[in-house]
N, C-alpha and C. Protein backbone atom coordinates (compact mmCIF):
# COMPACT_ATOMS: atom_id res chain seq x y z
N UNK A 1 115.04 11.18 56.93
CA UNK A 1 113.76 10.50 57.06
C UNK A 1 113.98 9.02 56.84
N UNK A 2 113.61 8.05 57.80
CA UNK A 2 113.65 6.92 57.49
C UNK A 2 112.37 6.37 56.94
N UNK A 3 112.66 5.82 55.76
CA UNK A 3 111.53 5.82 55.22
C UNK A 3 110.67 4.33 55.25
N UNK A 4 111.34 3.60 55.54
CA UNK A 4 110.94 2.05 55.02
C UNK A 4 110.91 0.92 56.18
N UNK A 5 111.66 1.33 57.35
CA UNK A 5 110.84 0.28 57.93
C UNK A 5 110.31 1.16 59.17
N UNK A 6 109.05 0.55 59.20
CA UNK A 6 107.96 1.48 60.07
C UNK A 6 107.62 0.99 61.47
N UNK A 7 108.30 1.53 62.38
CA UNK A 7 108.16 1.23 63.61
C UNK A 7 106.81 1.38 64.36
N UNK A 8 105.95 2.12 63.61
CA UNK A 8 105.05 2.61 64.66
C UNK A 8 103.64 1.87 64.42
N UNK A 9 102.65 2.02 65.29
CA UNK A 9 101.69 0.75 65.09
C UNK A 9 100.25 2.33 65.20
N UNK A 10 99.09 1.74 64.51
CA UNK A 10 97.72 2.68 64.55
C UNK A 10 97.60 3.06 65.86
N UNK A 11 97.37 4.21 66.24
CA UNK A 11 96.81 4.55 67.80
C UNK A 11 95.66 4.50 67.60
N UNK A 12 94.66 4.19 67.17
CA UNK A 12 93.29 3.87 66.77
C UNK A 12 92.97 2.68 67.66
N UNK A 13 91.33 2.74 67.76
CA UNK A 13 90.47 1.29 68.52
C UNK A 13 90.51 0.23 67.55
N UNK A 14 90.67 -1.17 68.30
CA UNK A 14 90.91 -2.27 67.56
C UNK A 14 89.85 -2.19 66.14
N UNK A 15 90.98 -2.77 65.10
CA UNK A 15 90.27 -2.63 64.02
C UNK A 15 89.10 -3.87 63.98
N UNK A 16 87.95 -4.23 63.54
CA UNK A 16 87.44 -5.37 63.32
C UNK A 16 88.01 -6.43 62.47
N UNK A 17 88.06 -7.42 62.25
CA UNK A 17 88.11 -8.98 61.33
C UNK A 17 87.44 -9.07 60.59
N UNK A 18 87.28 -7.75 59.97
CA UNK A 18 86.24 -8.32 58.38
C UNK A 18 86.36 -8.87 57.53
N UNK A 19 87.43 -10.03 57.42
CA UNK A 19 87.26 -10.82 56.70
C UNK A 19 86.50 -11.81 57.07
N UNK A 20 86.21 -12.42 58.44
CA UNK A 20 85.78 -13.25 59.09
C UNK A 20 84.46 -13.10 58.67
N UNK A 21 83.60 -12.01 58.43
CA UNK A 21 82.29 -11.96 58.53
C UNK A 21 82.06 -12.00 57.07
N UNK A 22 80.74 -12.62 57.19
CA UNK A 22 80.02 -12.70 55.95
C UNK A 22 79.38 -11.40 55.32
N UNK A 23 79.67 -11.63 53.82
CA UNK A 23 79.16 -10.14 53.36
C UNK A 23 77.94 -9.77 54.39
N UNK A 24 76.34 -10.19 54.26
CA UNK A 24 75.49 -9.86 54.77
C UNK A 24 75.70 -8.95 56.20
N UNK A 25 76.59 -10.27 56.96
CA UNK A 25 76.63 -9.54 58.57
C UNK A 25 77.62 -8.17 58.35
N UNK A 26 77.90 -8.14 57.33
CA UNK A 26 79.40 -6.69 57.33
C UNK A 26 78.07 -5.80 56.73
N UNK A 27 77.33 -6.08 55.66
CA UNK A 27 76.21 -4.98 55.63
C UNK A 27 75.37 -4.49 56.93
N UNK A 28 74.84 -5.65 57.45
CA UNK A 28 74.33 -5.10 58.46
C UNK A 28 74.85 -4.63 59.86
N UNK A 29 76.30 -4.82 60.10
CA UNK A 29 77.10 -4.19 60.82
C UNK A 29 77.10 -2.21 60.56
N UNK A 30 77.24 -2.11 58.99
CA UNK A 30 77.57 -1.20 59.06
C UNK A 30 76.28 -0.29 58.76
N UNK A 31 75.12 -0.90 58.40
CA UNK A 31 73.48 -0.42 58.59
C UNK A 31 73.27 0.46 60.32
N UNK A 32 73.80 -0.49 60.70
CA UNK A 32 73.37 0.14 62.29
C UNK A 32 74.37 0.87 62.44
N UNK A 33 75.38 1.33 62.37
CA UNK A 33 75.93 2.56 62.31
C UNK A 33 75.98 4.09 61.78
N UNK A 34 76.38 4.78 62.28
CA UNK A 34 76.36 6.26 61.71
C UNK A 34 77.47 6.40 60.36
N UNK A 35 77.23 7.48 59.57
CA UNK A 35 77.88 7.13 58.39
C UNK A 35 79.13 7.93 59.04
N UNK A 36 78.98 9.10 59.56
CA UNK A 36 80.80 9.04 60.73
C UNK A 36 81.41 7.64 61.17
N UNK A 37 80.76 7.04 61.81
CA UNK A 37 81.17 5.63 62.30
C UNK A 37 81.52 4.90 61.22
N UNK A 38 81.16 5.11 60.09
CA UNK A 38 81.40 3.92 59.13
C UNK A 38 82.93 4.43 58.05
N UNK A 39 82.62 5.97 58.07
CA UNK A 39 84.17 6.03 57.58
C UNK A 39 84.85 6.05 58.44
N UNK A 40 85.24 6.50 59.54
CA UNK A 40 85.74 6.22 60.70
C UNK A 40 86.50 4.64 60.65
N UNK A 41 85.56 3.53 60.47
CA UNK A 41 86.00 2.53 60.59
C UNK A 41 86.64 2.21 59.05
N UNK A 42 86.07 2.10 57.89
CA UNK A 42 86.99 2.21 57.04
C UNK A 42 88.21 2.71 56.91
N UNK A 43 88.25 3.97 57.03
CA UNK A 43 89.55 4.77 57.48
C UNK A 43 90.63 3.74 57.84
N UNK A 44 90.16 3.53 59.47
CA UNK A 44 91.18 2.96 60.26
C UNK A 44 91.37 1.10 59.36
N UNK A 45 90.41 0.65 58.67
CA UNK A 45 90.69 -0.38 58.58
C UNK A 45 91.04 -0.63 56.84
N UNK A 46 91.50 0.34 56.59
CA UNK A 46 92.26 0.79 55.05
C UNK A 46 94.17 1.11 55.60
N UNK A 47 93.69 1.73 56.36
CA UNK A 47 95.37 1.65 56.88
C UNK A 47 95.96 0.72 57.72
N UNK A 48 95.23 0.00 58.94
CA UNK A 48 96.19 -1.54 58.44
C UNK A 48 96.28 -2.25 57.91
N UNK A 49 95.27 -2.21 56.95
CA UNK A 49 95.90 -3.17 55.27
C UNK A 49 97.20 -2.47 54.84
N UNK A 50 97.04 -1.46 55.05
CA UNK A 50 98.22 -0.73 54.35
C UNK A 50 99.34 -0.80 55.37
N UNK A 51 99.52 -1.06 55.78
CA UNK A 51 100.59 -1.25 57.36
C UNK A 51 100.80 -2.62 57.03
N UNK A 52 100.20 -3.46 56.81
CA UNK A 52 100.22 -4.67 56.62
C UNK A 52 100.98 -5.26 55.28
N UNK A 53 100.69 -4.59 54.45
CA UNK A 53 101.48 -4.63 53.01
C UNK A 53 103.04 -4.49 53.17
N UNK A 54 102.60 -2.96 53.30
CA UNK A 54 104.45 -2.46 53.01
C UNK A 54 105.18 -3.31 54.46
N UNK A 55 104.76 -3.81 55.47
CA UNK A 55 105.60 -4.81 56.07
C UNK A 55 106.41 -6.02 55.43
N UNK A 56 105.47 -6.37 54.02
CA UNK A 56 105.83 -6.99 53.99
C UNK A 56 106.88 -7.10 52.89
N UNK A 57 107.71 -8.85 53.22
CA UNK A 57 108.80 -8.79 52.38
C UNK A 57 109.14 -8.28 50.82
N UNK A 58 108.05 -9.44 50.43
CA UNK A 58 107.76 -8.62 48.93
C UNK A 58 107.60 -7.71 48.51
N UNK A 59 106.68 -6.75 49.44
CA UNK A 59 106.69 -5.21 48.99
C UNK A 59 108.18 -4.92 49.16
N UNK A 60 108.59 -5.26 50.39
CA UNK A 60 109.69 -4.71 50.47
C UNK A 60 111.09 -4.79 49.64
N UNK A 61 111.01 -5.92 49.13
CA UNK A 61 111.93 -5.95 48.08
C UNK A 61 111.97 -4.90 47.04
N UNK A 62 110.46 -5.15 46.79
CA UNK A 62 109.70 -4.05 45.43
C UNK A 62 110.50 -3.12 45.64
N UNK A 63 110.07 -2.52 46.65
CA UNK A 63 109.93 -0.83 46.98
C UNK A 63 111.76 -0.56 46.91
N UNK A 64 112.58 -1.23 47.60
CA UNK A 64 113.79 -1.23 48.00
C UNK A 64 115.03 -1.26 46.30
N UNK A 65 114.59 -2.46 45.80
CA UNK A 65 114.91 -2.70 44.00
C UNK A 65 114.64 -0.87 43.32
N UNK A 66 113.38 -0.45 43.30
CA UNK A 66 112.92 0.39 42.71
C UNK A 66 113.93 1.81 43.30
N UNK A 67 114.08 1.94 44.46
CA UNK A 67 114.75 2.83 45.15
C UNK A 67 116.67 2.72 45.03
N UNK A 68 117.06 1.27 44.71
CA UNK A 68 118.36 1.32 44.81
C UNK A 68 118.66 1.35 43.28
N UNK A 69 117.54 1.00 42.68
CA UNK A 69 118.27 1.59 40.79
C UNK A 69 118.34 2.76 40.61
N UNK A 70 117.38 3.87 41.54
CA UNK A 70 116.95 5.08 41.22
C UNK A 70 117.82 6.28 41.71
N UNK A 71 117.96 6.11 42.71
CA UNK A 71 118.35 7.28 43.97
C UNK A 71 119.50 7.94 43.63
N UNK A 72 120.49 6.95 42.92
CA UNK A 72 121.82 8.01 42.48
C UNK A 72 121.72 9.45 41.27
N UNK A 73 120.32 9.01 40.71
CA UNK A 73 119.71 10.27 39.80
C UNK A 73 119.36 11.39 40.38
N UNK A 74 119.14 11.19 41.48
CA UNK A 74 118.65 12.63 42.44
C UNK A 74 119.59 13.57 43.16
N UNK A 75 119.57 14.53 42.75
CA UNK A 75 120.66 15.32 43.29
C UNK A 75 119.76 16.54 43.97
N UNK A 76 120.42 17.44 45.26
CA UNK A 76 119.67 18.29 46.06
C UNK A 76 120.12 19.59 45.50
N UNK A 77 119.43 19.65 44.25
CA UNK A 77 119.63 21.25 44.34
C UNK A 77 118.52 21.80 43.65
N UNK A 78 117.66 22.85 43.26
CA UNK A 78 116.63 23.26 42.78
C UNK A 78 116.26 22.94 41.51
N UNK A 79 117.42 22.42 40.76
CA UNK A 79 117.11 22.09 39.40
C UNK A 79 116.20 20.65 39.30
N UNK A 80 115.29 20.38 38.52
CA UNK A 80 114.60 19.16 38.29
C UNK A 80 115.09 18.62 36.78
N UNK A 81 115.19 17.36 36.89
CA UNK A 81 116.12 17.06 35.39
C UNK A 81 114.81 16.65 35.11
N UNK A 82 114.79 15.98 33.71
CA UNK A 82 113.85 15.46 32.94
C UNK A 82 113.58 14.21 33.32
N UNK A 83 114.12 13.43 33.94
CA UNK A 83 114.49 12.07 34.33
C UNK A 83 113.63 12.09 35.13
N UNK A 84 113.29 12.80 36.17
CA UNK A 84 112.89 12.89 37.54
C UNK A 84 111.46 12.36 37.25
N UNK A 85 110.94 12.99 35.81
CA UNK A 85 109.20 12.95 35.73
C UNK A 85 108.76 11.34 35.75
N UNK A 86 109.87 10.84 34.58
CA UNK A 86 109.77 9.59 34.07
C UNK A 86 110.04 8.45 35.42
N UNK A 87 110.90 8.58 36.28
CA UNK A 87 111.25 8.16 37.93
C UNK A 87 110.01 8.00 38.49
N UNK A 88 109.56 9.88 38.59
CA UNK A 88 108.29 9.43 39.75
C UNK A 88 107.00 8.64 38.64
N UNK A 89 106.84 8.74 37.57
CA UNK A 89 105.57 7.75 36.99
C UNK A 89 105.67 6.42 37.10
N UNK A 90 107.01 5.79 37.26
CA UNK A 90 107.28 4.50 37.22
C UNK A 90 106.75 4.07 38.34
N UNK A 91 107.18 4.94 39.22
CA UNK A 91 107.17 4.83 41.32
C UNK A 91 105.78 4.40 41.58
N UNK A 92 104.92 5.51 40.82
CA UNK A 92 103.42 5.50 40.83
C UNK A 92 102.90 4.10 40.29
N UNK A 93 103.44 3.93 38.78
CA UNK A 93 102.97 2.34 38.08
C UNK A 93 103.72 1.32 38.86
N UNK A 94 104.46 1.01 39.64
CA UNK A 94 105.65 0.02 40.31
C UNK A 94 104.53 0.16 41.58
N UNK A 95 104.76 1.17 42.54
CA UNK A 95 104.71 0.81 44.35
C UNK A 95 103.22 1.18 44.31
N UNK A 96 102.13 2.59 43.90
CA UNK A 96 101.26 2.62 44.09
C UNK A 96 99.99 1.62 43.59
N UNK A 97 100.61 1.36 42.20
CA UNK A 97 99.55 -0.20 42.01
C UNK A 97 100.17 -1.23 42.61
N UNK A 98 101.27 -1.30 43.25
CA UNK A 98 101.05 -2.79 43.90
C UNK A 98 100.05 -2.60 44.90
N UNK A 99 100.48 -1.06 45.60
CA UNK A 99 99.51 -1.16 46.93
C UNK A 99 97.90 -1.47 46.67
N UNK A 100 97.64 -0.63 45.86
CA UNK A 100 96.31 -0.88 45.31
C UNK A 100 95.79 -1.96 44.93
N UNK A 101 96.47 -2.96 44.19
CA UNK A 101 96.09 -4.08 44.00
C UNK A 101 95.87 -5.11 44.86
N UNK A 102 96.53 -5.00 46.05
CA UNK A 102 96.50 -5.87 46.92
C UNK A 102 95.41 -5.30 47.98
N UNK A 103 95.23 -3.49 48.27
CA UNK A 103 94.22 -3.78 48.89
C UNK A 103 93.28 -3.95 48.30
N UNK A 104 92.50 -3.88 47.43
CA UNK A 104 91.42 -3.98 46.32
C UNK A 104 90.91 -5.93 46.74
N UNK A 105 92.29 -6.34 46.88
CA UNK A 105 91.89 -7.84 47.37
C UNK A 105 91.26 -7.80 48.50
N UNK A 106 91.46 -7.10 49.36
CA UNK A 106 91.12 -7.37 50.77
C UNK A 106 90.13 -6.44 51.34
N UNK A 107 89.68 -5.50 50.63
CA UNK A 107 88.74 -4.78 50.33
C UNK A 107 87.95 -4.60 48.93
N UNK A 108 86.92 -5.52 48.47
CA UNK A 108 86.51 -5.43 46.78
C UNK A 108 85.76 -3.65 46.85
N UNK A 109 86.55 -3.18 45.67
CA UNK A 109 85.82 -2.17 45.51
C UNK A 109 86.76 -0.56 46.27
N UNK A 110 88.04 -0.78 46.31
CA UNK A 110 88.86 -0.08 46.88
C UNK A 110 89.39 0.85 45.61
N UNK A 111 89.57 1.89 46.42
CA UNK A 111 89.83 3.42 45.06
C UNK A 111 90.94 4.37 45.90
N UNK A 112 92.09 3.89 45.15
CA UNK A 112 92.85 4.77 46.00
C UNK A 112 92.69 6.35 45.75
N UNK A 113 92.23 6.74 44.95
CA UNK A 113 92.09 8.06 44.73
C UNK A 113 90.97 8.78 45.69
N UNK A 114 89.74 7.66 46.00
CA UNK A 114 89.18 7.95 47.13
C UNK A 114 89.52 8.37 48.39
N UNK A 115 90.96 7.11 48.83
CA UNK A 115 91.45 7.08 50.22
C UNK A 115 92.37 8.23 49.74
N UNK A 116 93.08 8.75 49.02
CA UNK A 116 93.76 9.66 49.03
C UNK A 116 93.28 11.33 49.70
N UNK A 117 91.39 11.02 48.87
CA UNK A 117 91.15 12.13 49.21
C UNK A 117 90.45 12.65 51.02
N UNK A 118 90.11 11.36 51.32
CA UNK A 118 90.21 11.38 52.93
C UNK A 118 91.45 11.35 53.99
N UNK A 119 92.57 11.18 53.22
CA UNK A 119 94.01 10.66 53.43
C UNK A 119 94.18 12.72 54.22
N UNK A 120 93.55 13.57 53.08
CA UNK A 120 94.01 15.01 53.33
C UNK A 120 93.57 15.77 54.80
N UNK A 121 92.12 14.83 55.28
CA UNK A 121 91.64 15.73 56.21
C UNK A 121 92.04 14.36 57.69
N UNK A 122 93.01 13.65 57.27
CA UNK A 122 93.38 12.77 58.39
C UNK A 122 94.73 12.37 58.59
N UNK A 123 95.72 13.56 58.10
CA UNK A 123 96.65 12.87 57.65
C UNK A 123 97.04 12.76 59.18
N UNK A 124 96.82 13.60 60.20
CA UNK A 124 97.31 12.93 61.62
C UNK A 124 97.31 11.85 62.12
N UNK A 125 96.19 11.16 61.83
CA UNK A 125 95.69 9.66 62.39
C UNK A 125 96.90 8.78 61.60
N UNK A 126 97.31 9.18 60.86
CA UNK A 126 98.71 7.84 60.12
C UNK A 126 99.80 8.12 60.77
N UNK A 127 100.88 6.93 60.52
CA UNK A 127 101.95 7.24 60.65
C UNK A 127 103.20 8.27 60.01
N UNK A 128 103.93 9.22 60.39
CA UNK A 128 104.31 9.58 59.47
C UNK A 128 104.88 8.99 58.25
N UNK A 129 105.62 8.07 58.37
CA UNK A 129 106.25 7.72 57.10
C UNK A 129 105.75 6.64 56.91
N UNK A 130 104.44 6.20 56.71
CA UNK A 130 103.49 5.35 55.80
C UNK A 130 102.79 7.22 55.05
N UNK A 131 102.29 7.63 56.25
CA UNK A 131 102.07 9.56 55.10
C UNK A 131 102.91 9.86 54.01
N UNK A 132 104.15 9.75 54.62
CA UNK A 132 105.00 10.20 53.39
C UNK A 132 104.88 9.64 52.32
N UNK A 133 104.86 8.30 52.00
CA UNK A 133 104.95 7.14 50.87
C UNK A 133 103.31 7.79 50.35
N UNK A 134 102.83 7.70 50.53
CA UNK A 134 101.50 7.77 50.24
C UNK A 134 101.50 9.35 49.71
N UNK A 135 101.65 10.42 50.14
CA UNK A 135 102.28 11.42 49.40
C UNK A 135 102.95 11.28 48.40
N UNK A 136 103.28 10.43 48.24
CA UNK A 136 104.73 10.49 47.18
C UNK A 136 103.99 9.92 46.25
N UNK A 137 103.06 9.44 46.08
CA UNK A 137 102.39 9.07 44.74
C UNK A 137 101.70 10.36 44.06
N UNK A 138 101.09 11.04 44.79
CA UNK A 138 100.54 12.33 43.98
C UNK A 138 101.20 13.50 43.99
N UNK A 139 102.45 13.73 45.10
CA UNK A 139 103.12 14.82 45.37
C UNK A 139 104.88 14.78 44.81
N UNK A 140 104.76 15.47 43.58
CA UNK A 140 106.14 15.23 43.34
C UNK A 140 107.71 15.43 44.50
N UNK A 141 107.45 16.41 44.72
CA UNK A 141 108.17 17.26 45.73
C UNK A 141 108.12 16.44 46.65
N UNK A 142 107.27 15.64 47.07
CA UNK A 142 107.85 15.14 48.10
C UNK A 142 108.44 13.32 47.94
N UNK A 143 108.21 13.47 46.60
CA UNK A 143 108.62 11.89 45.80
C UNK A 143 109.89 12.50 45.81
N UNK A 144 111.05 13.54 45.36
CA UNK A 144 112.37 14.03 45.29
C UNK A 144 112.69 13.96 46.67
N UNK A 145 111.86 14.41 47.61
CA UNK A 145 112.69 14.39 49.45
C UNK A 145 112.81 12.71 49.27
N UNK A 146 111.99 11.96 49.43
CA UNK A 146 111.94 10.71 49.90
C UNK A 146 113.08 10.18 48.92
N UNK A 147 113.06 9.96 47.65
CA UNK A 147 114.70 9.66 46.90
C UNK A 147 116.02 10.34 47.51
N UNK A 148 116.15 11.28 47.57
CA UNK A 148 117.26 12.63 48.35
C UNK A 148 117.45 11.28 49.74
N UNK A 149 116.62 12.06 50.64
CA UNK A 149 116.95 11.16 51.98
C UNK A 149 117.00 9.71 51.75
N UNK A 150 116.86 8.96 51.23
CA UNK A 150 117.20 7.23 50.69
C UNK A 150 118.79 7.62 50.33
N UNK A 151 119.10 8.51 49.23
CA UNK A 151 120.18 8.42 48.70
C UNK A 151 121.40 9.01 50.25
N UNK A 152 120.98 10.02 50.79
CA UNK A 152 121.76 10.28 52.16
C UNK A 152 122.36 9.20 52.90
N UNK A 153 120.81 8.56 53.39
CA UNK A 153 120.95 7.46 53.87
C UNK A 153 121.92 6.63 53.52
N UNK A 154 121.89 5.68 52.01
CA UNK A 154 122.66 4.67 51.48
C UNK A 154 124.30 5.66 51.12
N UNK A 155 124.45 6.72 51.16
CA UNK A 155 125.99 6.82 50.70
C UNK A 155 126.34 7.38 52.32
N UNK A 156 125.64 7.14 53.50
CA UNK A 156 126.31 7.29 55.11
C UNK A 156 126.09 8.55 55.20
N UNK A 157 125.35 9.48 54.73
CA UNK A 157 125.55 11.07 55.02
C UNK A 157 124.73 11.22 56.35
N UNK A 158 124.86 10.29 57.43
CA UNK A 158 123.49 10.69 58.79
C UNK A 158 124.28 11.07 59.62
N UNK A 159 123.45 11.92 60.30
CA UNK A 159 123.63 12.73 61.79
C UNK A 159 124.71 11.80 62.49
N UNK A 160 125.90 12.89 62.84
CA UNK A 160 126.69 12.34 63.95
C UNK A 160 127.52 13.72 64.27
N UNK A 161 126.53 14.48 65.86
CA UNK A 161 127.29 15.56 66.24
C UNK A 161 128.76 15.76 66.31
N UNK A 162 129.63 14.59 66.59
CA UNK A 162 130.91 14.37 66.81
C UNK A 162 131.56 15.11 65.85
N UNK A 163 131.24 15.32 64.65
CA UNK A 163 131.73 16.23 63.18
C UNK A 163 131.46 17.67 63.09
N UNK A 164 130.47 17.80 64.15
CA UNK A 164 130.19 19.51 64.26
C UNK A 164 131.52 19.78 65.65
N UNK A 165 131.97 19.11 65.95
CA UNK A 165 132.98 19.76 66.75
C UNK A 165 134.42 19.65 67.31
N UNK A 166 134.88 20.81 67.59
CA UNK A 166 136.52 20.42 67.37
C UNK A 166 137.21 20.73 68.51
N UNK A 167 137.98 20.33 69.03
CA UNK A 167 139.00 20.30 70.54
C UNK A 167 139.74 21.13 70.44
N UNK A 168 139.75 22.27 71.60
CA UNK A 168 140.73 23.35 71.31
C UNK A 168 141.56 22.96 72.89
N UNK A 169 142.85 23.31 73.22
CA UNK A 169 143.32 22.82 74.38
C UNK A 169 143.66 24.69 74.91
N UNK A 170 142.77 24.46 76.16
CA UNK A 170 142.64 25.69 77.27
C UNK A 170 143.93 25.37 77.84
N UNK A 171 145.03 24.94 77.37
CA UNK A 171 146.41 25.14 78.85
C UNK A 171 146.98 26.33 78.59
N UNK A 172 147.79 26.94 79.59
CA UNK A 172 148.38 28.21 79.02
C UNK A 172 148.99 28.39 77.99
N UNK A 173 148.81 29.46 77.17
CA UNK A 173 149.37 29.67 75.93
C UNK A 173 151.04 30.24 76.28
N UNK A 174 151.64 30.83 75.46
CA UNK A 174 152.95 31.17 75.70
C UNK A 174 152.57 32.64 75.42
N UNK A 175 153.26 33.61 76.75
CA UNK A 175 152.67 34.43 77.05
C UNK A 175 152.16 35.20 77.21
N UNK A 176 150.86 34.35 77.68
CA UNK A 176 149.59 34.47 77.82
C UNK A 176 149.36 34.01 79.66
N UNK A 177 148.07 34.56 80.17
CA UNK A 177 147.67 34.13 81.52
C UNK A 177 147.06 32.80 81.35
N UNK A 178 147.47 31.93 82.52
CA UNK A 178 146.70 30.30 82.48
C UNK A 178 145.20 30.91 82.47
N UNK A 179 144.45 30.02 81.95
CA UNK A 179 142.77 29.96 82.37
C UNK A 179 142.54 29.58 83.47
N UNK A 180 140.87 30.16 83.72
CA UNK A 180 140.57 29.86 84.63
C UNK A 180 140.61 28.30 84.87
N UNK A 181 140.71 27.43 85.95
CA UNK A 181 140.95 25.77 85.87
C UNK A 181 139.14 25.60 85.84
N UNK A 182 138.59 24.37 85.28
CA UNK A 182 137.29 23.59 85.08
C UNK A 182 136.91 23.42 86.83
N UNK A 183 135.40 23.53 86.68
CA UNK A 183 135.07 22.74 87.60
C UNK A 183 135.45 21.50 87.87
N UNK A 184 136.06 21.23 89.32
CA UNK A 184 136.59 19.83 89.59
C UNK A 184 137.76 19.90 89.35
N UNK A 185 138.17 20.67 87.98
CA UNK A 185 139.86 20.64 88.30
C UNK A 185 140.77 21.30 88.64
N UNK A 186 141.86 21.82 88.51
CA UNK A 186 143.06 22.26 89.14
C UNK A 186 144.15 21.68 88.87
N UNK A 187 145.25 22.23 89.25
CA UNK A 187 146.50 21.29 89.47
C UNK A 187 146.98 20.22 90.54
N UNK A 188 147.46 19.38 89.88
CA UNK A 188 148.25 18.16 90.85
C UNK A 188 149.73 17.99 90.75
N UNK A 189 150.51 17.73 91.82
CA UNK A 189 151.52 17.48 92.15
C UNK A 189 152.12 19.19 91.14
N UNK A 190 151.65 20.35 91.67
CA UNK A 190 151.88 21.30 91.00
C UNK A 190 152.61 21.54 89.70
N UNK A 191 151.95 20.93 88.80
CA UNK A 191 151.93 21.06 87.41
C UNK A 191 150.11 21.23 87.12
N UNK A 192 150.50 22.35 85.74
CA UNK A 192 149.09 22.65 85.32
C UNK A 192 148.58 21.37 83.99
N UNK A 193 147.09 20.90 84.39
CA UNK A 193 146.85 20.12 83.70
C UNK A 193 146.30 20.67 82.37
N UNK A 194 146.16 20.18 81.28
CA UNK A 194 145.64 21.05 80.59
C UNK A 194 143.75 20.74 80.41
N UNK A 195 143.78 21.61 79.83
CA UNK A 195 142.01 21.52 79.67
C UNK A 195 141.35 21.90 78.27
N UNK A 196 140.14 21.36 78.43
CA UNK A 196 140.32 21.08 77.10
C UNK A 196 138.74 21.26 76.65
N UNK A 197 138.18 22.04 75.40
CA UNK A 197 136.81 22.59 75.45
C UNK A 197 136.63 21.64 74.04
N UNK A 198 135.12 21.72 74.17
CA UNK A 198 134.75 21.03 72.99
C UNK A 198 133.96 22.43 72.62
N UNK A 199 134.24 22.87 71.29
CA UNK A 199 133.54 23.88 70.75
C UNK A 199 132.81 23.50 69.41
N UNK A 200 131.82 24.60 69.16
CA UNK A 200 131.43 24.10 67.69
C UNK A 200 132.22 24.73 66.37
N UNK A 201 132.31 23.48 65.61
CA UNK A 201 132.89 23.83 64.24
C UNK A 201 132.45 25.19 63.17
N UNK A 202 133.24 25.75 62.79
CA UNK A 202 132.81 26.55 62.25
C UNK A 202 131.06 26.62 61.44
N UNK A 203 130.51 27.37 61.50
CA UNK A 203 128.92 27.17 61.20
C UNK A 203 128.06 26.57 61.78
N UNK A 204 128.67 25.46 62.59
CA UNK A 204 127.93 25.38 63.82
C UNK A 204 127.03 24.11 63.23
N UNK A 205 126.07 23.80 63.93
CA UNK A 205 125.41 22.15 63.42
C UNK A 205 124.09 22.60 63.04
N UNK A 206 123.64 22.21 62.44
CA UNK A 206 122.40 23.04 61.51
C UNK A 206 121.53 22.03 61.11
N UNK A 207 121.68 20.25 61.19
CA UNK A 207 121.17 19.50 61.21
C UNK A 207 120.38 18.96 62.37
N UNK A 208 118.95 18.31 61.84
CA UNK A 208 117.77 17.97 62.39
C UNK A 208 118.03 16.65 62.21
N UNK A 209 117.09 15.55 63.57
CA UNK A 209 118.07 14.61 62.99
C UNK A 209 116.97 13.56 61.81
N UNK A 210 116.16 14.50 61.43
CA UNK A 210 115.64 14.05 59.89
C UNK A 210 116.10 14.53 59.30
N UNK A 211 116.83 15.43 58.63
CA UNK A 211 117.07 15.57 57.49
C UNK A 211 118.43 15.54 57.23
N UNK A 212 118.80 15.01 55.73
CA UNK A 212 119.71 15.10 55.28
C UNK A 212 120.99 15.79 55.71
N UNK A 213 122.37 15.51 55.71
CA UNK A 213 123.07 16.00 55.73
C UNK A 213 123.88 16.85 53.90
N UNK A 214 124.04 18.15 53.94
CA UNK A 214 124.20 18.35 52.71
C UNK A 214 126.31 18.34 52.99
């Protein structure tokens, strides 16, 4: 899972410029609307603040500092150490109040526990991995994937089929009958060429190319 820099942009209708408008006209903007329409537009205009944040550098330092002191504590196996609890509360006091604090600026009166709980019946409308981060404040389990895959990531453990497979050479064995020759090939200047299969490595490749390599 790549977690941190986020390629993907809202598929949602342009958000409005509410900062531009004056309290009054933002009340009465949202007077003449339906109260669907009005979370609707909150919704969408809570998550590019939030798109907007973690873009940026500073968060990104944050988030990145917090993740490269941490990640070598996490290990993939069913056991949970004690460490882990004290990790994810920090994560929560460190990345989820920054987020909060900053949108709270740009929205007075912002509750992330609110957006969390509309966060459940929309989680399609986000990106995935702005979802994930945002998970990871209330969901332990998935605060351990997101450390795990960081730590993959930073010690090189990513997808590269080339390691699931190994070269066996099809020329005649000693005796044994030649193989059948490849499409396209055959012999030249009557000598047999050899040929040559790419097979899979024992167990075969079992990796997705999100997840971890164990």
């Amino acid at each position: 899972m790549r977690t941190w820099n986020i390629p993907c942009k809202m598929a949602t209708a342009a958000v409005p410029e509410f900062d531009d408008l004056e309290p009054m006209d933002f009340q009465e903007e949202m007077l003449g609307s339906s109260n669907s329409s009005i979370a609707d537009t909150k919704f969408d205009v809570t998550v590019g603040y939030i798109e907007e944040i973690i873009m940026d550098e500073e968060f990104q330092d944050l988030q990145n500092n917090f993740l490269d002191k941490y990640y070598v504590e996490f290990e993939d196996t069913e056991e949970n150490k004690f460490v882990y609890t004290d990790i994810h509360k920090e994560w929560v006091e460190t990345i989820e109040k920054y987020l909060e604090t900053n949108l709270a600026r740009k929205m007075p009166g912002f509750h992330m526990q609110e957006f969390a709980q509309a966060l459940e019946s929309r989680k399609d409308e986000v990106c995935g991995e702005i979802f994930d981060m945002l998970v990871s404040f209330t969901d332990f389990l998935a605060f351990k994937e997101l450390m795990l895959d960081y730590r993959a990531e930073k010690e090189g453990r990513s997808i590269d089929l080339l390691e699931d497979l190994v070269i066996t050479s099809m020329s005649k064995p000693a005796g044994g009958a030649a193989p059948a020759p490849a499409v396209g090939g055959g012999s030249r200047q009557g000598t047999t060429q050899p040929q040559l299969a790419v097979l899979p490595a024992a167990g075969g490749s079992k990796h997705s190319s999100k997840h971890r390599v164990k």
